[in-house]
N, C-alpha and C. Protein backbone atom coordinates (compact mmCIF):
# COMPACT_ATOMS: atom_id res chain seq x y z
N UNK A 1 -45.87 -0.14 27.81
CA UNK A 1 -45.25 -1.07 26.89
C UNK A 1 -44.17 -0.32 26.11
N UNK A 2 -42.96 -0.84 25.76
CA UNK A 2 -41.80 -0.28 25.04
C UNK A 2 -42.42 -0.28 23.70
N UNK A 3 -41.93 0.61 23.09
CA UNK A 3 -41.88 0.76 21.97
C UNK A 3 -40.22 1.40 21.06
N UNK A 4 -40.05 1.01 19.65
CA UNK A 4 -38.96 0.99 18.90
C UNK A 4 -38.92 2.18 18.35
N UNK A 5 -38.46 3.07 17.64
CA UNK A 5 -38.00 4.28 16.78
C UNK A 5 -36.85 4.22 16.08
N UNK A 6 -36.77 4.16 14.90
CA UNK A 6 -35.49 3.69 14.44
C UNK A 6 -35.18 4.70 13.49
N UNK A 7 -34.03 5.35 13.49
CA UNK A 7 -33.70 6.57 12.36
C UNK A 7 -32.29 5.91 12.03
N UNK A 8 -31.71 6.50 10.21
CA UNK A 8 -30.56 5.87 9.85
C UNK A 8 -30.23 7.61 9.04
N UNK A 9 -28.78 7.35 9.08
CA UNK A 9 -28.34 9.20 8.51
C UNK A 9 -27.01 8.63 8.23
N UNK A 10 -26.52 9.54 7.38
CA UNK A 10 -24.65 9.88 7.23
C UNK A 10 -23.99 10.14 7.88
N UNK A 11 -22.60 9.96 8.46
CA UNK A 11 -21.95 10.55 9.39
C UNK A 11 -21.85 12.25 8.63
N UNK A 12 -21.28 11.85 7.53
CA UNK A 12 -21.32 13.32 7.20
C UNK A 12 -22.63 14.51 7.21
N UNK A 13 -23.39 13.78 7.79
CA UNK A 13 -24.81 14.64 8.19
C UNK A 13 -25.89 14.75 9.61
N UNK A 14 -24.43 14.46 10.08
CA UNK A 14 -25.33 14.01 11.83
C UNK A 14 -26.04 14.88 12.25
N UNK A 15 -26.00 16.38 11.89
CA UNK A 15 -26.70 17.98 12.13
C UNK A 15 -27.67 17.34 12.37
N UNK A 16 -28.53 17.20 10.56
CA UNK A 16 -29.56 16.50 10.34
C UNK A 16 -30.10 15.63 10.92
N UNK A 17 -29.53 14.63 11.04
CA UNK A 17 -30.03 13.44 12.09
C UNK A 17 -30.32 13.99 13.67
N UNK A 18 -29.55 14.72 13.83
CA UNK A 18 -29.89 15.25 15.34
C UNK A 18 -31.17 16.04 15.77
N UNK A 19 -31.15 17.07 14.50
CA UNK A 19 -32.34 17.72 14.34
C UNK A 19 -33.77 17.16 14.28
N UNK A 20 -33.39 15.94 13.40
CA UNK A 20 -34.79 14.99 13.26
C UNK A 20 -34.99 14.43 14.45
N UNK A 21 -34.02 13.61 15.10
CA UNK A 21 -34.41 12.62 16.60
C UNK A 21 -34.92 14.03 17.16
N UNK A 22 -34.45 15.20 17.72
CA UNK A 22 -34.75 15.94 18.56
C UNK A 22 -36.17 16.60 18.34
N UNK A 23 -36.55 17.22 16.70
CA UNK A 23 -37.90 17.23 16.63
C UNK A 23 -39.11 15.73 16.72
N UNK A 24 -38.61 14.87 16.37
CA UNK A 24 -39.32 13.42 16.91
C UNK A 24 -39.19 13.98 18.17
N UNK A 25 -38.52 13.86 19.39
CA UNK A 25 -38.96 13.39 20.44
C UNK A 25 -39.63 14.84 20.98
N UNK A 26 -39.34 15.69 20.32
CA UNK A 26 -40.26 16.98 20.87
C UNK A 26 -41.54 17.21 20.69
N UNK A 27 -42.26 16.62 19.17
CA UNK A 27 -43.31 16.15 18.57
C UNK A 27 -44.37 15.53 19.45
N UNK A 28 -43.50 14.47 20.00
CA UNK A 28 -44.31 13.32 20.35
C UNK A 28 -44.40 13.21 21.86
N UNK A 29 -43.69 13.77 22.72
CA UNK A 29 -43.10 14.17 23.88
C UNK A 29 -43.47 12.92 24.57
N UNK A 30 -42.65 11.74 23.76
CA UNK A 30 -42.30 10.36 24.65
C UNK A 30 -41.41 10.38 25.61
N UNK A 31 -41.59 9.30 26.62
CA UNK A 31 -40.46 9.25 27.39
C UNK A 31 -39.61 8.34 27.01
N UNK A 32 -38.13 8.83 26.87
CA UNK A 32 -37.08 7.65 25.99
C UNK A 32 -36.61 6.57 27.57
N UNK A 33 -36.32 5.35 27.06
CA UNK A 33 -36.06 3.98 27.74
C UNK A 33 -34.50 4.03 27.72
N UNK A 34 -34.11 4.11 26.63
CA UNK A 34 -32.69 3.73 26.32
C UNK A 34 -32.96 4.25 24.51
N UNK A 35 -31.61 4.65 24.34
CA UNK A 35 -30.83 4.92 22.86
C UNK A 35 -29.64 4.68 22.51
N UNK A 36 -29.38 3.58 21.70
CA UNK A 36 -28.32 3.14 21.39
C UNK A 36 -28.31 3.44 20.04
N UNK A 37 -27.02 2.85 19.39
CA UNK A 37 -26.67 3.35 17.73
C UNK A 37 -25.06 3.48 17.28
N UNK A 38 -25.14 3.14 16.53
CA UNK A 38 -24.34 2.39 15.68
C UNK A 38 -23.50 3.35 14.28
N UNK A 39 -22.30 3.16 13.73
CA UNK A 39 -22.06 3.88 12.62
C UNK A 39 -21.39 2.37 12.00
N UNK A 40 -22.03 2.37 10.87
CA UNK A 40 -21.21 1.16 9.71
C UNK A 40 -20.32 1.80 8.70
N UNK A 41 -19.13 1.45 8.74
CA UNK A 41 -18.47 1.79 7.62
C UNK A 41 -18.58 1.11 6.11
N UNK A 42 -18.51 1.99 5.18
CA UNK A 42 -19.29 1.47 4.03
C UNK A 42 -17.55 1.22 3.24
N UNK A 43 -17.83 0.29 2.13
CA UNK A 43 -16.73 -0.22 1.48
C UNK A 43 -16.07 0.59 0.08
N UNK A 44 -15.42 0.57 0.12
CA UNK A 44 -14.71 2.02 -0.74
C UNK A 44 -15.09 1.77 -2.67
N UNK A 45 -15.46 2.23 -3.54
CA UNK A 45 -16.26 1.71 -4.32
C UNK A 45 -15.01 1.17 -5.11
N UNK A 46 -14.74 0.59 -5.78
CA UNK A 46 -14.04 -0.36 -6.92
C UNK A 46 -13.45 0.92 -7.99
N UNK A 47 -14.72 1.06 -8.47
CA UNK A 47 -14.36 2.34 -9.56
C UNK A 47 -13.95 3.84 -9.32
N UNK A 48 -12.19 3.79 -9.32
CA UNK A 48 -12.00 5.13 -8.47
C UNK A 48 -12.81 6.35 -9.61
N UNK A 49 -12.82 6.45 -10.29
CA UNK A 49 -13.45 7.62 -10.66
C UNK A 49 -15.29 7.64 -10.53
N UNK A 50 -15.89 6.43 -9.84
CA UNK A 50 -16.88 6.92 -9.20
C UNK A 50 -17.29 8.11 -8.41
N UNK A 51 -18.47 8.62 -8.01
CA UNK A 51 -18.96 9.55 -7.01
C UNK A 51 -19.53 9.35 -5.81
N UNK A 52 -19.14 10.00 -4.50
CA UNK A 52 -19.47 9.96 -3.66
C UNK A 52 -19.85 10.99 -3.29
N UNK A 53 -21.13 10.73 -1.86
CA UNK A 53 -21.69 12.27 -1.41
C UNK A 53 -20.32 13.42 -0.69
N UNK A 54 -19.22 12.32 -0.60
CA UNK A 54 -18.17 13.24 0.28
C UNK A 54 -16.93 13.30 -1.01
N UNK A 55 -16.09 13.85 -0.60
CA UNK A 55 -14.97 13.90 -1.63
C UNK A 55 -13.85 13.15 -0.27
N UNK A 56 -13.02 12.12 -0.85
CA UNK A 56 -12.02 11.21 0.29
C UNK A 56 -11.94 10.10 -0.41
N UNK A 57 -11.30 9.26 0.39
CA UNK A 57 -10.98 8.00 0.34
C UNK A 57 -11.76 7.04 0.58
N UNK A 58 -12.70 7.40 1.81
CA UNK A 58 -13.54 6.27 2.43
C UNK A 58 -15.09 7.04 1.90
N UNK A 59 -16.01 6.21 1.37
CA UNK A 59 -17.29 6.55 1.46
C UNK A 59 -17.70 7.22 3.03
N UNK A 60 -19.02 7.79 3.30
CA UNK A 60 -19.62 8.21 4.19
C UNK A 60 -20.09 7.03 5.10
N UNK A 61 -20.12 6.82 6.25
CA UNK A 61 -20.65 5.96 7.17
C UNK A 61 -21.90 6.09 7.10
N UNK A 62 -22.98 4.82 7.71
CA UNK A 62 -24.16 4.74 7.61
C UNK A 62 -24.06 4.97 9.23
N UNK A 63 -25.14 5.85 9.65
CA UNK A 63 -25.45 5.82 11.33
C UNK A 63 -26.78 5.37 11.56
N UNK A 64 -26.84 4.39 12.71
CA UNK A 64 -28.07 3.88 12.83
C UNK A 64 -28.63 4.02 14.48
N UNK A 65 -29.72 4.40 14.76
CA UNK A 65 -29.97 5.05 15.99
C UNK A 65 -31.14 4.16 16.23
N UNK A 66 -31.40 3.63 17.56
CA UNK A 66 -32.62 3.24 18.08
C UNK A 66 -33.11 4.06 19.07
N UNK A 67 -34.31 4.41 19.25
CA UNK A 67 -34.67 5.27 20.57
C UNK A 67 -36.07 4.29 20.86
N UNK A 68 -35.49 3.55 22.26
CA UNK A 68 -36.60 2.72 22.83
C UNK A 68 -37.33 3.81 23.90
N UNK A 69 -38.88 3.57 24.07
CA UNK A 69 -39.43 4.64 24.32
C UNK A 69 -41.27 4.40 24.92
N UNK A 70 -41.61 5.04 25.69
CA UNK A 70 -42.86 4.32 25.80
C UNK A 70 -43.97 6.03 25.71
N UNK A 71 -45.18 5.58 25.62
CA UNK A 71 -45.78 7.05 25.36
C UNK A 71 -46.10 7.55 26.70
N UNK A 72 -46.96 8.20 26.60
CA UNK A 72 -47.03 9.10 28.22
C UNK A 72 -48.69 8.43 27.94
């Protein structure tokens, strides 16, 4: 039976995100189905002298990863 895995990260931190999917699937030593995923661009805040995790123009993207997957 398939099963879902869903991880979400920063573009500005994909290291991280990579590191995590890769210890998940090393952890668990599923077999992956398919992985798809997504980056949303986030909307630039109103208040320019707000803070962001990046220094720019555009906020950081949201990345969103599915890893469909079934167990052994």
């Amino acid at each position: 039976m398939h099963q879902i895995k869903i991880f979400k990260g920063l573009e500005t931190d994909i290291s991280f995100l990579e590191k995590q999917v890769n210890s998940w699937l090393f952890e668990t030593q599923v077999r992956v189905v398919h992985m798809f995923g997504n980056l949303s661009p986030q909307t630039a805040p109103v208040d320019t002298d707000a803070t962001a995790i990046t220094k720019g123009p555009f906020p950081s993207s949201d990345v969103f990863l599915v890893v469909v997957y079934e167990k052994n």
